[in-house]
Protein backbone atom coordinates (compact mmCIF):
# COMPACT_ATOMS: atom_id res chain seq x y z
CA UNK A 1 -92.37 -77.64 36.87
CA UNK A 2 -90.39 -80.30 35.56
CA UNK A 3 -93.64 -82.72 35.17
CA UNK A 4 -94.92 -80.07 33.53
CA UNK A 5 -92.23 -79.94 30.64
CA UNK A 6 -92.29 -83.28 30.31
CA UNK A 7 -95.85 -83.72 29.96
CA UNK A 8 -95.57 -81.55 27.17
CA UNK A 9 -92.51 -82.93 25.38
CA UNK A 10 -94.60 -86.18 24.97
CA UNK A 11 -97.84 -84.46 23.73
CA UNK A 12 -95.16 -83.00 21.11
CA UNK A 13 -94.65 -86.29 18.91
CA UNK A 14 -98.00 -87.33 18.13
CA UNK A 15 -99.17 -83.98 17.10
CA UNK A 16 -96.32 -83.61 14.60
CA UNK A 17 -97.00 -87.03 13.49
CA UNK A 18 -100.62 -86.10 12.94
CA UNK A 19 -99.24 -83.18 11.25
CA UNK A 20 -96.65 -84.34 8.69
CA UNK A 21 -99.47 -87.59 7.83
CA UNK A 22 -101.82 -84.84 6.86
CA UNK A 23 -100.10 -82.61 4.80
CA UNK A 24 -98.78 -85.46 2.91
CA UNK A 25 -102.45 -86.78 2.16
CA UNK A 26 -103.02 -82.87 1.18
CA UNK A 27 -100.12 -83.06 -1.02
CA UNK A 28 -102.02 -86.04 -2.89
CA UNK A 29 -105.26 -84.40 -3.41
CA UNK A 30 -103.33 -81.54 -5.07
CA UNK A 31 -103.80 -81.01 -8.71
CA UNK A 32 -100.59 -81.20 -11.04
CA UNK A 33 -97.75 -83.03 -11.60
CA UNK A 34 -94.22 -82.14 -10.38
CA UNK A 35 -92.78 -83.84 -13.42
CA UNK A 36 -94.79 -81.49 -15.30
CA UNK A 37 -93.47 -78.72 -13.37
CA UNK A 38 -89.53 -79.98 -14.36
CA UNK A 39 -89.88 -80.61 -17.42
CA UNK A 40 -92.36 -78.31 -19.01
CA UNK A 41 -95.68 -79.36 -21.09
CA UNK A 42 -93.93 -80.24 -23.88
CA UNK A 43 -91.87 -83.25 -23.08
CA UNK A 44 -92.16 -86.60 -24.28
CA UNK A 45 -94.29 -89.08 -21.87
CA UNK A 46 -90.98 -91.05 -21.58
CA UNK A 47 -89.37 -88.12 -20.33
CA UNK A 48 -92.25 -87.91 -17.59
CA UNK A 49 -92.08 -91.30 -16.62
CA UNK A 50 -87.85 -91.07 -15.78
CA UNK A 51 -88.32 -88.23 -13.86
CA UNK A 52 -90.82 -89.58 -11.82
CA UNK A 53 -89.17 -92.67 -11.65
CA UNK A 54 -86.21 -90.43 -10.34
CA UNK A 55 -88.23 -88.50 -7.47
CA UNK A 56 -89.84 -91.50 -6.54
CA UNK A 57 -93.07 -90.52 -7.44
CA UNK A 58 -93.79 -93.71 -9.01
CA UNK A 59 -94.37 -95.15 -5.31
CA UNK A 60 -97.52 -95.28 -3.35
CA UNK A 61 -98.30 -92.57 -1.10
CA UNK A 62 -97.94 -94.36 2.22
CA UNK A 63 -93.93 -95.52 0.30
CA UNK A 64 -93.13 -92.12 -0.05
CA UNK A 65 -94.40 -90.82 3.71
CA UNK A 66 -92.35 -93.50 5.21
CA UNK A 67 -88.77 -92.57 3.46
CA UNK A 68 -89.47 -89.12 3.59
CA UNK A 69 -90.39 -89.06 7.34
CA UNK A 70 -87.30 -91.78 7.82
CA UNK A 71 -84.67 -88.86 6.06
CA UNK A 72 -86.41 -86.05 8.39
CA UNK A 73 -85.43 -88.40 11.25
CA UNK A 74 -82.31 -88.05 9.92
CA UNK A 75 -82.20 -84.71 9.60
CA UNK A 76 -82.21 -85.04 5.79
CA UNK A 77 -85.31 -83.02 4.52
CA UNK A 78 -84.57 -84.44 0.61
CA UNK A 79 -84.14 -81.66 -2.29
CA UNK A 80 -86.24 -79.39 -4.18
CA UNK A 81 -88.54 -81.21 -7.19
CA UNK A 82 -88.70 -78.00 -9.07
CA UNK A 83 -85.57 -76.64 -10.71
CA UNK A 84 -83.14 -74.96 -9.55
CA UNK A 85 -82.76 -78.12 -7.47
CA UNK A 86 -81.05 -77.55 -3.88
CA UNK A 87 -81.28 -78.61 -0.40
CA UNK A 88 -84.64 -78.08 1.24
CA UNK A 89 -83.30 -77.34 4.23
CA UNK A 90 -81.28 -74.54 2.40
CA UNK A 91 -84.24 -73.02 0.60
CA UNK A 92 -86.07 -73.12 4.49
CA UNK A 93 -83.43 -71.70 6.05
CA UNK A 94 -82.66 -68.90 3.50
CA UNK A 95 -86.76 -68.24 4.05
CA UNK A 96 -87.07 -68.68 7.91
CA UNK A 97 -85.34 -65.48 9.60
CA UNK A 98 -87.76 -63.06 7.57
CA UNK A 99 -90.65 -64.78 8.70
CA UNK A 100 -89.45 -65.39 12.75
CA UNK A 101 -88.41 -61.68 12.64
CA UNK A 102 -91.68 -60.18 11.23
CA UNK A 103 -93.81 -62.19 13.55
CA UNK A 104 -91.18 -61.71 16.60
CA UNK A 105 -91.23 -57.87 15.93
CA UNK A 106 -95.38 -57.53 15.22
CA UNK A 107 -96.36 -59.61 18.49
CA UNK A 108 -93.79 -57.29 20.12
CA UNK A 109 -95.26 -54.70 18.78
CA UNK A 110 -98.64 -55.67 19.76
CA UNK A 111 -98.20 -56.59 23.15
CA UNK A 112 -96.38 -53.10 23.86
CA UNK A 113 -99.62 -51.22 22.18
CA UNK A 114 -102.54 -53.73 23.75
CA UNK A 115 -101.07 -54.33 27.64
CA UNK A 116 -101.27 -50.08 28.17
CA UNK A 117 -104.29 -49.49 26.58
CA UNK A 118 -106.04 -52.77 27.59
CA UNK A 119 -105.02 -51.73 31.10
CA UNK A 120 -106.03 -47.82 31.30
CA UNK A 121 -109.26 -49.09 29.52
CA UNK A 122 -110.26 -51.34 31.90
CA UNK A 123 -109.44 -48.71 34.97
CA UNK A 124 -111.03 -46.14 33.26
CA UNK A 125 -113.73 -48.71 32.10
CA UNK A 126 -117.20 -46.91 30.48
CA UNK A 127 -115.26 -43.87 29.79
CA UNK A 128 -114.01 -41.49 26.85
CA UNK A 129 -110.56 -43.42 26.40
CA UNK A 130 -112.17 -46.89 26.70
CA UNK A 131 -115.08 -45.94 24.40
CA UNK A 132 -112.38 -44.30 21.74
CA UNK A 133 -110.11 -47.95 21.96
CA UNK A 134 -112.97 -50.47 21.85
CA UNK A 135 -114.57 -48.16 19.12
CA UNK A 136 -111.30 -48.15 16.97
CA UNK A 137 -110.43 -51.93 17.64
CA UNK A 138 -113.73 -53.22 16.44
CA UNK A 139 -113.11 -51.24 13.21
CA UNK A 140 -109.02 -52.06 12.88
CA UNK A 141 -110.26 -55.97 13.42
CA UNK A 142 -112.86 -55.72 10.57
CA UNK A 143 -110.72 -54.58 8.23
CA UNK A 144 -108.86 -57.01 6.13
CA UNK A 145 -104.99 -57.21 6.49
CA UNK A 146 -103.89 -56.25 3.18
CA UNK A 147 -106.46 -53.30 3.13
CA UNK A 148 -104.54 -52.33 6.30
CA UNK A 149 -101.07 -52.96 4.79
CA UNK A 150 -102.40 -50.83 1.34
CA UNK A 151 -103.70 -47.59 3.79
CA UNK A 152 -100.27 -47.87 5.34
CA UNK A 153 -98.51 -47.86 2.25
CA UNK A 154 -100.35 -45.07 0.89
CA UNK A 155 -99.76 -43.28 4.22
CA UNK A 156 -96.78 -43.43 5.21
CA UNK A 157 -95.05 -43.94 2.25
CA UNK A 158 -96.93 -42.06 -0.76
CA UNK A 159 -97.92 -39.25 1.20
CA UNK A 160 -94.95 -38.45 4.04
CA UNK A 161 -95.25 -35.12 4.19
CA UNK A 162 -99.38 -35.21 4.87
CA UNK A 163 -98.93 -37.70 7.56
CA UNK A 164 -96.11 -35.48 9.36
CA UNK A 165 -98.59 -31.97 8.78
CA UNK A 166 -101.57 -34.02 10.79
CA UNK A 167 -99.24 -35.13 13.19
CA UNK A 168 -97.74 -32.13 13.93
CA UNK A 169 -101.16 -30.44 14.34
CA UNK A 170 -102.36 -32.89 16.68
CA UNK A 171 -99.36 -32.60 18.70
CA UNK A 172 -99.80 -29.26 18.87
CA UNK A 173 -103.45 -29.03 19.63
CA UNK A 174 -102.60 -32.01 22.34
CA UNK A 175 -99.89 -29.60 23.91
CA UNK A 176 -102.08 -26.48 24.31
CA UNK A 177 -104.53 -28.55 25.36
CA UNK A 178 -102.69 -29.98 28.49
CA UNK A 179 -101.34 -26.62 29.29
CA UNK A 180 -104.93 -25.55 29.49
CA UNK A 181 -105.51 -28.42 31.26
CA UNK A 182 -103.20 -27.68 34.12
CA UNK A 183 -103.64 -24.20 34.17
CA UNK A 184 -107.69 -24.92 34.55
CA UNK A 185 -106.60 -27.36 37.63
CA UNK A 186 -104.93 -24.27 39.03
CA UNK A 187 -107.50 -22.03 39.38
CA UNK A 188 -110.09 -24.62 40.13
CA UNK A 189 -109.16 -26.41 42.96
CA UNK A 190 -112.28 -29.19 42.56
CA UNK A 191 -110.86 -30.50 39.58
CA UNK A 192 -107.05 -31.64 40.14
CA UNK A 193 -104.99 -33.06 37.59
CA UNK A 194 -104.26 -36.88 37.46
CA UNK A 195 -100.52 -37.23 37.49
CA UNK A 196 -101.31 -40.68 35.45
CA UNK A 197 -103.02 -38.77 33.20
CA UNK A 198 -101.09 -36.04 33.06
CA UNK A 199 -97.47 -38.12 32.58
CA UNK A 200 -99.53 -40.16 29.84
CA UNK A 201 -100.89 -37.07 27.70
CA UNK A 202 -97.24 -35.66 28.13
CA UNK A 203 -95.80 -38.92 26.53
CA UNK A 204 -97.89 -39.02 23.86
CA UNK A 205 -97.02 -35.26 22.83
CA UNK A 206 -93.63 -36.10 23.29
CA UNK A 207 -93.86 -39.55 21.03
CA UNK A 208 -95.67 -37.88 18.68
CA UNK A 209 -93.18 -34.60 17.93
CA UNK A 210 -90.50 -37.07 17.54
CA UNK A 211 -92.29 -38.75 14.61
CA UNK A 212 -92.93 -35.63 13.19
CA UNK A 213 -89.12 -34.54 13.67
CA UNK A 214 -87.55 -38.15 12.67
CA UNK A 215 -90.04 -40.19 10.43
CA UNK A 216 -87.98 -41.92 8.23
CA UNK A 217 -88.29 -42.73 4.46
CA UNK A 218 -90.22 -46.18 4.22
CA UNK A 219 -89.41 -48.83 1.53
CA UNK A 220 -92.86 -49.57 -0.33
CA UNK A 221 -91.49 -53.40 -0.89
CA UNK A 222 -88.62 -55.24 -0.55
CA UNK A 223 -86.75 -56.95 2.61
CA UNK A 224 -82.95 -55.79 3.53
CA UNK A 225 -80.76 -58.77 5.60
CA UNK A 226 -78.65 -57.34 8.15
CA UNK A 227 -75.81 -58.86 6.91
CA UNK A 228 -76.52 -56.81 3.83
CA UNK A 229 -77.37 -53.54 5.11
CA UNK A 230 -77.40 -53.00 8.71
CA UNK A 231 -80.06 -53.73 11.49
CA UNK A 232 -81.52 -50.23 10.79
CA UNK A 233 -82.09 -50.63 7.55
CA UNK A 234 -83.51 -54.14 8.17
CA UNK A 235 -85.93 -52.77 10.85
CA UNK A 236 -86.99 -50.20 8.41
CA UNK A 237 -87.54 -52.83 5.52
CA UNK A 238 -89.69 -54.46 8.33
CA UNK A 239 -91.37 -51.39 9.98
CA UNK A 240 -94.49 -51.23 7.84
CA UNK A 241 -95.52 -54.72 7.66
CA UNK A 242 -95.07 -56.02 11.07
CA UNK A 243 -97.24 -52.92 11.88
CA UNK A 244 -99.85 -53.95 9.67
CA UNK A 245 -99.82 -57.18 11.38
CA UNK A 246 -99.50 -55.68 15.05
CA UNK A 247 -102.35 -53.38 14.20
CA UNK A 248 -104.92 -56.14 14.23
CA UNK A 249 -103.25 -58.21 16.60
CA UNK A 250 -103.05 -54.81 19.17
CA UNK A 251 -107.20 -54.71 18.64
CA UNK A 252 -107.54 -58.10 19.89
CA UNK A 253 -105.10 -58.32 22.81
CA UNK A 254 -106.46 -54.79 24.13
CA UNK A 255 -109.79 -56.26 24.41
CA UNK A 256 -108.81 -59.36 26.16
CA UNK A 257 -106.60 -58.01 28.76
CA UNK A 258 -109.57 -54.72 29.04
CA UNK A 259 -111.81 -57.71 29.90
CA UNK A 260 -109.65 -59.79 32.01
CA UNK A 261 -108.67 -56.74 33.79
CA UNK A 262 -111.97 -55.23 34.36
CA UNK A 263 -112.96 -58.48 36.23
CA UNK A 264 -109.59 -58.32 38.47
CA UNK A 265 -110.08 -55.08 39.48
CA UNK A 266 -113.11 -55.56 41.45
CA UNK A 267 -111.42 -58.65 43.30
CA UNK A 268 -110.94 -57.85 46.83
CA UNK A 269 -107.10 -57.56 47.48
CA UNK A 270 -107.62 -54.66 44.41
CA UNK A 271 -110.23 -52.97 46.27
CA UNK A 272 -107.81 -52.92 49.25
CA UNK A 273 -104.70 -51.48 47.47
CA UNK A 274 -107.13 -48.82 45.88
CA UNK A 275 -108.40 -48.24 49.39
CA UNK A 276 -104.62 -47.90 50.59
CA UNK A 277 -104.75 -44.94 48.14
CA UNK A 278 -102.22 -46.76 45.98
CA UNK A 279 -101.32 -45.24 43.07
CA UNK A 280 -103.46 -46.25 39.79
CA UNK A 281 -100.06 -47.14 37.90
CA UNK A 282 -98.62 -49.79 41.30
CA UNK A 283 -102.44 -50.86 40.99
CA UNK A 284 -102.45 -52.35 37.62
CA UNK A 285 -98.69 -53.37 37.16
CA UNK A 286 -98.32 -55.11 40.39
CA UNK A 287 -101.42 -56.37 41.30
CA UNK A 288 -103.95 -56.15 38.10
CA UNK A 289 -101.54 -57.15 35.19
CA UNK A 290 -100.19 -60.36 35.99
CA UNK A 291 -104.18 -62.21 37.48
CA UNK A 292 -105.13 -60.54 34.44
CA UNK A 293 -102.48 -62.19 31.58
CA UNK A 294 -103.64 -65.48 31.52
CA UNK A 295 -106.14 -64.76 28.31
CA UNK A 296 -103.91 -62.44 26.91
CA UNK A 297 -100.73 -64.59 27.03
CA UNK A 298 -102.40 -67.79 25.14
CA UNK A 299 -103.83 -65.31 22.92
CA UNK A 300 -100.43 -63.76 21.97
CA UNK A 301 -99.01 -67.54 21.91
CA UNK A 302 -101.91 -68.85 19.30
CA UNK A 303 -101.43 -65.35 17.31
CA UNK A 304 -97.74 -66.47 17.16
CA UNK A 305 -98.12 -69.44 16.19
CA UNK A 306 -100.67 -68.48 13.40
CA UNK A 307 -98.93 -65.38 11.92
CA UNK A 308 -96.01 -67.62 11.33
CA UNK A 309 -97.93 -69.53 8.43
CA UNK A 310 -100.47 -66.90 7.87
CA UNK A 311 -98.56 -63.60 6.84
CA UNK A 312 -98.89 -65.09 3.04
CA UNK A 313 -100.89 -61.76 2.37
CA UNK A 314 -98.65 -59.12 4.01
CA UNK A 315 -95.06 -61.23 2.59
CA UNK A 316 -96.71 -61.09 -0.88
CA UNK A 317 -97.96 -57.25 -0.72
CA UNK A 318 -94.61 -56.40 0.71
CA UNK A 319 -92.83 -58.77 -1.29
CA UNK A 320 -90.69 -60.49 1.66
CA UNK A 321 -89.10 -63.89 1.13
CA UNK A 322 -90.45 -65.42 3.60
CA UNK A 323 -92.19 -68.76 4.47
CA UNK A 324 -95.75 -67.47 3.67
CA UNK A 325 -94.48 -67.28 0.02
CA UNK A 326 -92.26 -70.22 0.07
CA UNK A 327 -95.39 -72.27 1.40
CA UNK A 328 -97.86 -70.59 -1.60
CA UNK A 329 -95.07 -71.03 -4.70
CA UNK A 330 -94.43 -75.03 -3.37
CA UNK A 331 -98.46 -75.86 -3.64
CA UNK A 332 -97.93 -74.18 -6.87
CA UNK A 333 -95.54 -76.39 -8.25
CA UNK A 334 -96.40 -79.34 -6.17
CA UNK A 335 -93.18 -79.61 -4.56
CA UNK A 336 -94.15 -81.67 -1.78
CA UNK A 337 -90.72 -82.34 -0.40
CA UNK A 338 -90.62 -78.03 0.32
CA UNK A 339 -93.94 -77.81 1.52
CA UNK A 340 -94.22 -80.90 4.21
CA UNK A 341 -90.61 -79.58 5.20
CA UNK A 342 -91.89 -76.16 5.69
CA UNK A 343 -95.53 -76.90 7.26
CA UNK A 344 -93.65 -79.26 9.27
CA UNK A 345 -91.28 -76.96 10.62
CA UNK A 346 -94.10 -74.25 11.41
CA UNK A 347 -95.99 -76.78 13.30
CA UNK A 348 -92.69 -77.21 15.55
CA UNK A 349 -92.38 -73.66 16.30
CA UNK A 350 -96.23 -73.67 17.16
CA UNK A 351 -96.10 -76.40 19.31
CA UNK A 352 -93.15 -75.17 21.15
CA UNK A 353 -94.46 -71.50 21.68
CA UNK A 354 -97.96 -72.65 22.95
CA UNK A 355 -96.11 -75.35 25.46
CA UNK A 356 -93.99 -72.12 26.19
CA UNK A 357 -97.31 -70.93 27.01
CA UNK A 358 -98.47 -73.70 29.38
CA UNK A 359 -95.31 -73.51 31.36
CA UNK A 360 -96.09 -69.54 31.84
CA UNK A 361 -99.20 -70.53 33.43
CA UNK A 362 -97.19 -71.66 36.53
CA UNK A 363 -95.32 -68.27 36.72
CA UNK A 364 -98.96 -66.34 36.29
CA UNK A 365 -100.29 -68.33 39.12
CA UNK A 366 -98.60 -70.64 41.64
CA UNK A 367 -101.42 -72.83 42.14
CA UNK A 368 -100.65 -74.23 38.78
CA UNK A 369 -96.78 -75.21 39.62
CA UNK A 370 -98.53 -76.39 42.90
CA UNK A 371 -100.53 -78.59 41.64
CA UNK A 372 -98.54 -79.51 38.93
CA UNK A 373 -95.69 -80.81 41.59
């Protein structure tokens, strides 16, 4: 294990050295001028010339790379080009928690939605249930995010009370349907009821007659710190687009693990525990689920990694400051010292979830901290 980590720690240097060099040659092909930016359109070219003289930006490119990566090294990121001029670090760190949380809470979200379905639809592979969630992810992943994110909005927000009448009549239909269920099971020996089945279909009318009895009021926009109003109120700030996000995510990690698992459930130390008569729920927790997570965990780490830079969309139709935004507004302005700062903390966090990700292998599988030894 530990040649493992440290195999990783060195891969993690170069990359973010191969990072930071190209986002400052991106920085250079960008359009505009910074000094521009401070001092409006109308200032003298004097004017333009101290300023840039003052940022440096009178250097060569390779000049500027060097002392820039030389203060990071230092832990000194520089300060914002753009006025209100501040710490970079400050302006990342004021940005950081919305992002980290949204992500943290929509892969959370998405791995409790896909590993359940992705599971039931690969042991009930071919069937109603498996046909309904392959169905419904191939449309959830076609559709665009902030489509999603608008449908939501218009859902769940515009139109409460609609939402909570089709709820209630489905839970209500899905009750009287399992009570016909078991009472049809009763009379007709040849067809008993599935206790899985049964336990799920119970949970579901159960989960959904809470919604319908607690659904709270959603924000449209907006983002509420927990220092400012509470971790419930921040969750419910946070509720509609980290489901947006999870939506799409759920699609694609259901699939993967449905695939995975339909494989591993026709190895032969499956076939045995199903010939034990093991129960279907022991079968694909303890000897289905974990075979079956290699795909789905580096899946879940890239997603990670990639909603932490990509949620641009969702932050701006929500209108969370976070570091999709920060990232879009510092291209804007050309305020390079923000952006390499921000791309180059992103590219951190990446790194570090997906070598997270590596060492889980060895936990999956033994063979891997075997041979890694």
């Amino acid at each position: 294990m530990r040649r493992v980590v440290s195999n990783l720690a060195v891969r993690l240097v170069p990359v973010l050295l191969l990072v930071t060099l190209g986002t400052s040659l991106l920085v250079e092909l960008l359009p505009g001028d910074p000094a521009v930016a401070i001092l409006g359109p109308n200032a003298t070219p004097d004017d333009y010339d101290n300023v840039r003289q003052e940022l440096g930006l009178d250097q060569s490119a390779g000049s500027r790379y060097l002392s820039w990566l030389g203060g990071v090294v230092h832990g000194d990121f520089g300060r914002t080009l753009v006025p209100p001029v501040q710490d970079v670090a400050d302006v990342i760190m004021s940005r950081l928690p919305v992002t980290l949380e949204l992500t943290v809470l929509a892969t959370l979200m998405a791995l409790v939605l896909s590993v359940p379905i992705g599971l039931w639809s690969a042991y009930r592979l071919g069937g109603a249930f498996d046909r309904f969630t392959s169905t419904s992810a191939y449309a959830v992943i076609s559709l665009p995010s902030f489509l999603l994110g608008l449908t939501l909005i218009f859902v769940a927000v515009l139109h409460p009370s609609a939402l909570r009448g089709v709820t209630g009549a489905l839970v209500a239909a899905g009750f009287i349907a399992v009570v016909g269920w078991v009472l049809n099971a009763k009379r007709n020996r040849a067809a008993p009821v599935r206790p899985v089945a049964l336990a799920i279909a119970l949970a579901l009318c159960v989960l959904g007659a809470l919604a319908v009895a607690f659904w709270p009021e959603l924000p449209r926009q907006g983002y509420v710190r927990i220092s400012t109003g509470g971790l419930l109120e921040n969750l419910r700030s946070l509720f509609l687009p980290a489901l947006t996000l999870a939506l799409i995510e759920t699609a694609q990690l259901s699939q993967i693990l449905r695939n995975d698992a339909a494989v591993t459930l026709r190895e032969d130390f499956v076939l045995a525990a199903r010939a034990k008569g093991m129960p279907p729920v022991h079968i694909l927790t303890k000897e289905v689920l974990r075979p079956s997570s290699f795909s789905l965990v580096t899946v879940a780490g890239i997603s990670f990694g990639r909603l932490l830079g990509g949620t641009v969309i969702v932050e701006t139709l929500f209108r969370l400051p976070g570091m999709g935004t920060l990232i879009v507004q510092s291209v804007a302005t050309k305020d390079f010292a923000v952006l390499q700062a921000s791309i180059l903390l992103l590219a951190v966090i990446y790194v570090v979830v997906n070598a997270l990700v590596d060492v889980s292998y060895a936990y999956l599988d033994p063979r891997v901290r075997r041979g890694a030894a």
